[in-house]
Protein backbone atom coordinates (compact mmCIF):
# COMPACT_ATOMS: atom_id res chain seq x y z
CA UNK A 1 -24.25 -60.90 -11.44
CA UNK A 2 -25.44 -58.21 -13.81
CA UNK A 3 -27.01 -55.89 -11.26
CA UNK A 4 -23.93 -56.20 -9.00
CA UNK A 5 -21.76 -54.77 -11.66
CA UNK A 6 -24.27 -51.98 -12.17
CA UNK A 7 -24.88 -50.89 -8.59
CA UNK A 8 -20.97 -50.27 -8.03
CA UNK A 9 -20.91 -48.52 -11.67
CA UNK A 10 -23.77 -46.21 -9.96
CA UNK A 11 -21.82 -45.90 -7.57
CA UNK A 12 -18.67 -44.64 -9.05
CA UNK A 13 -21.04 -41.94 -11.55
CA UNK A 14 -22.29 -40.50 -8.46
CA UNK A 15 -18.51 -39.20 -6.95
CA UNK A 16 -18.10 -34.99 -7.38
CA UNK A 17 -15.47 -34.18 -9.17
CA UNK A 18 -13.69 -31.44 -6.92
CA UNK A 19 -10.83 -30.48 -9.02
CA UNK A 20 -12.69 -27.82 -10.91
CA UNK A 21 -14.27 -26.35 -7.94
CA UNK A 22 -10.74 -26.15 -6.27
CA UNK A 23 -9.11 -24.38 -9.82
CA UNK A 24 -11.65 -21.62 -9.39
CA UNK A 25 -11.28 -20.89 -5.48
CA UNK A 26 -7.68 -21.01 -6.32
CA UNK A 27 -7.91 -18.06 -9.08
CA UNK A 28 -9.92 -16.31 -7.20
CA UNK A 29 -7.76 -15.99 -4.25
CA UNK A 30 -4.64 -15.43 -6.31
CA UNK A 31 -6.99 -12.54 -7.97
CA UNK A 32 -7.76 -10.91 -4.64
CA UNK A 33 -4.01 -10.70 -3.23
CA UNK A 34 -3.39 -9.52 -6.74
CA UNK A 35 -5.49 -6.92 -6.53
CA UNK A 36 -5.60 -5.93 -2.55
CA UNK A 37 -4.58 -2.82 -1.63
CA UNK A 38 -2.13 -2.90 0.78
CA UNK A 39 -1.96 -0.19 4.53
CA UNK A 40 1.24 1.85 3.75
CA UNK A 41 3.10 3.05 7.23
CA UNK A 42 5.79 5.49 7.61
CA UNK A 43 7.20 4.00 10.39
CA UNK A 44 7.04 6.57 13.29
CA UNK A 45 4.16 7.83 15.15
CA UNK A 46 3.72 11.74 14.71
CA UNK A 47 1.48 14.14 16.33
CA UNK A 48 -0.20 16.26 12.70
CA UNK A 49 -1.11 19.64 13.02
CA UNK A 50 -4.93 20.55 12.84
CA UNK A 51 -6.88 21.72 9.73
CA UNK A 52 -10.08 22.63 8.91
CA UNK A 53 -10.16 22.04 5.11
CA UNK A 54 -8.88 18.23 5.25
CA UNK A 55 -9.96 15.69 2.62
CA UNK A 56 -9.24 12.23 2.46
CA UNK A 57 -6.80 11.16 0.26
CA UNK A 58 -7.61 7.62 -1.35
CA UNK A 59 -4.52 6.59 -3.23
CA UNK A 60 -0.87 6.75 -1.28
CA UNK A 61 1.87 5.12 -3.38
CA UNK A 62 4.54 6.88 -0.76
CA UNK A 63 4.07 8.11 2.90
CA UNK A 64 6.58 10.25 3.84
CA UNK A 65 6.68 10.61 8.08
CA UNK A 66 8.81 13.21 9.42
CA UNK A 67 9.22 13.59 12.94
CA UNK A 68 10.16 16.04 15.33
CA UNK A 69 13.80 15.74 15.69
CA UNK A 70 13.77 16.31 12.07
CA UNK A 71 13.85 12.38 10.80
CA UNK A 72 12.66 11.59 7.87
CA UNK A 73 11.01 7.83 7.69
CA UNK A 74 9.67 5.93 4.45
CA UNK A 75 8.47 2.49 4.66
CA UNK A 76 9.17 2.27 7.94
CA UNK A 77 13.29 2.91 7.68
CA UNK A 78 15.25 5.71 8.65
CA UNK A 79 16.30 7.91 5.08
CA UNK A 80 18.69 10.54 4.68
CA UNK A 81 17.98 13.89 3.58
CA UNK A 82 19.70 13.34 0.60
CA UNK A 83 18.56 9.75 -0.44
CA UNK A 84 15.06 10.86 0.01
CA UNK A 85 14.00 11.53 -4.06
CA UNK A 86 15.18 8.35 -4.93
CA UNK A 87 13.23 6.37 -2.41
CA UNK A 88 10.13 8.67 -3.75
CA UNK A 89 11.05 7.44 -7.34
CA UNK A 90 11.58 3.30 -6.63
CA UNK A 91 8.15 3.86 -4.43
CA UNK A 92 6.26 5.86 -7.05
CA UNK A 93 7.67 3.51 -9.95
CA UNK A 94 5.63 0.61 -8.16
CA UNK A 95 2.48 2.28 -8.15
CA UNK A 96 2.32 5.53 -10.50
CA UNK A 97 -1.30 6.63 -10.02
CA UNK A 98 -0.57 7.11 -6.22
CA UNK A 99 0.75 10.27 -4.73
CA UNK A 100 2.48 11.12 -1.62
CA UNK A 101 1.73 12.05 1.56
CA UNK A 102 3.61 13.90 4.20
CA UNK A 103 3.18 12.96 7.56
CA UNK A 104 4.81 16.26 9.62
CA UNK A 105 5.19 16.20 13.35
CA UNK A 106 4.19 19.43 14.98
CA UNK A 107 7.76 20.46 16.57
CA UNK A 108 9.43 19.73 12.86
CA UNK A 109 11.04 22.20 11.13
CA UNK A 110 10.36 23.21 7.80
CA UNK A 111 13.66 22.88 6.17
CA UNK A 112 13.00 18.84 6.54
CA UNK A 113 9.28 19.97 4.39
CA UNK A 114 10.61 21.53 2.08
CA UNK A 115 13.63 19.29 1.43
CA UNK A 116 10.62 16.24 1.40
CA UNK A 117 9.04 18.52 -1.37
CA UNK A 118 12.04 19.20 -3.69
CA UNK A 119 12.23 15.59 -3.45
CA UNK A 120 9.20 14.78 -4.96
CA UNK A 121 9.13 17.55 -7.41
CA UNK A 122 12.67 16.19 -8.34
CA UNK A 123 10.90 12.76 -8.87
CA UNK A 124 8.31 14.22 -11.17
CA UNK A 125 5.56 13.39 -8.82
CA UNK A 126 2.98 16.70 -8.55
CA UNK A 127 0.42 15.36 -6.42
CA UNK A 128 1.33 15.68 -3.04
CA UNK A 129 -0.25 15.87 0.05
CA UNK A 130 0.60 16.96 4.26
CA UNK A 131 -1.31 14.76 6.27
CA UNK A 132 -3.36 16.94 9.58
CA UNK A 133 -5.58 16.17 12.22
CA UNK A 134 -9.50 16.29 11.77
């Protein structure tokens, strides 16, 4: 009767406990949405002009499209010329290393740049960027 009660004791010592496996897969995943960086879009398509001095630009907290009617799109909505800084500041406030950049359609005018610009100089943000072609 003895070794009966053993064997199923042996039994019992030899189950894996899971639970602190599953604790540290589920820190680690909470620690890489945490810290993903997320694909900003402007929300419209635009054809950029062509440069020859381009350089990546590796942190976007705003992208600004502007397209060639003259509409201005952040995060994929439709913004008025005039409600354009303080989308730039609520964006920028959520990630302040980040800059902006400008995403101009070729047939734009510049009076939609330049109002885009004041914007962001109005917002205190200096480093800003217009997107071109390669």
């Amino acid at each position: 009767m003895a070794l009966g009660k053993q064997s199923a004791r042996n039994e019992d010592e030899s189950d894996i406990n899971l639970t602190p496996m599953l604790d540290v897969v589920f820190i680690m995943l909470i620690f890489f949405i945490v810290t993903a960086t997320f694909i900003k879009q402007a929300g419209i398509e635009v054809t950029r002009p062509d440069a020859r001095t381009a350089s990546p630009k590796p942190l976007v907290s705003v992208l600004v499209a502007i397209g060639p009617t003259g509409d201005i799109w952040i995060d994929k909505k439709q913004v008025d010329a005039n409600h354009v800084r303080a989308h730039i500041e609520r964006l920028h406030a959520e990630n302040p290393k980040g800059g902006i950049v400008i995403q101009v359609d070729r047939q734009a005018k510049f009076e939609q740049v330049r109002a885009v610009l004041d914007a962001a100089r109005g917002a205190k943000v200096l480093d800003v960027a217009i997107a071109t072609e390669d």
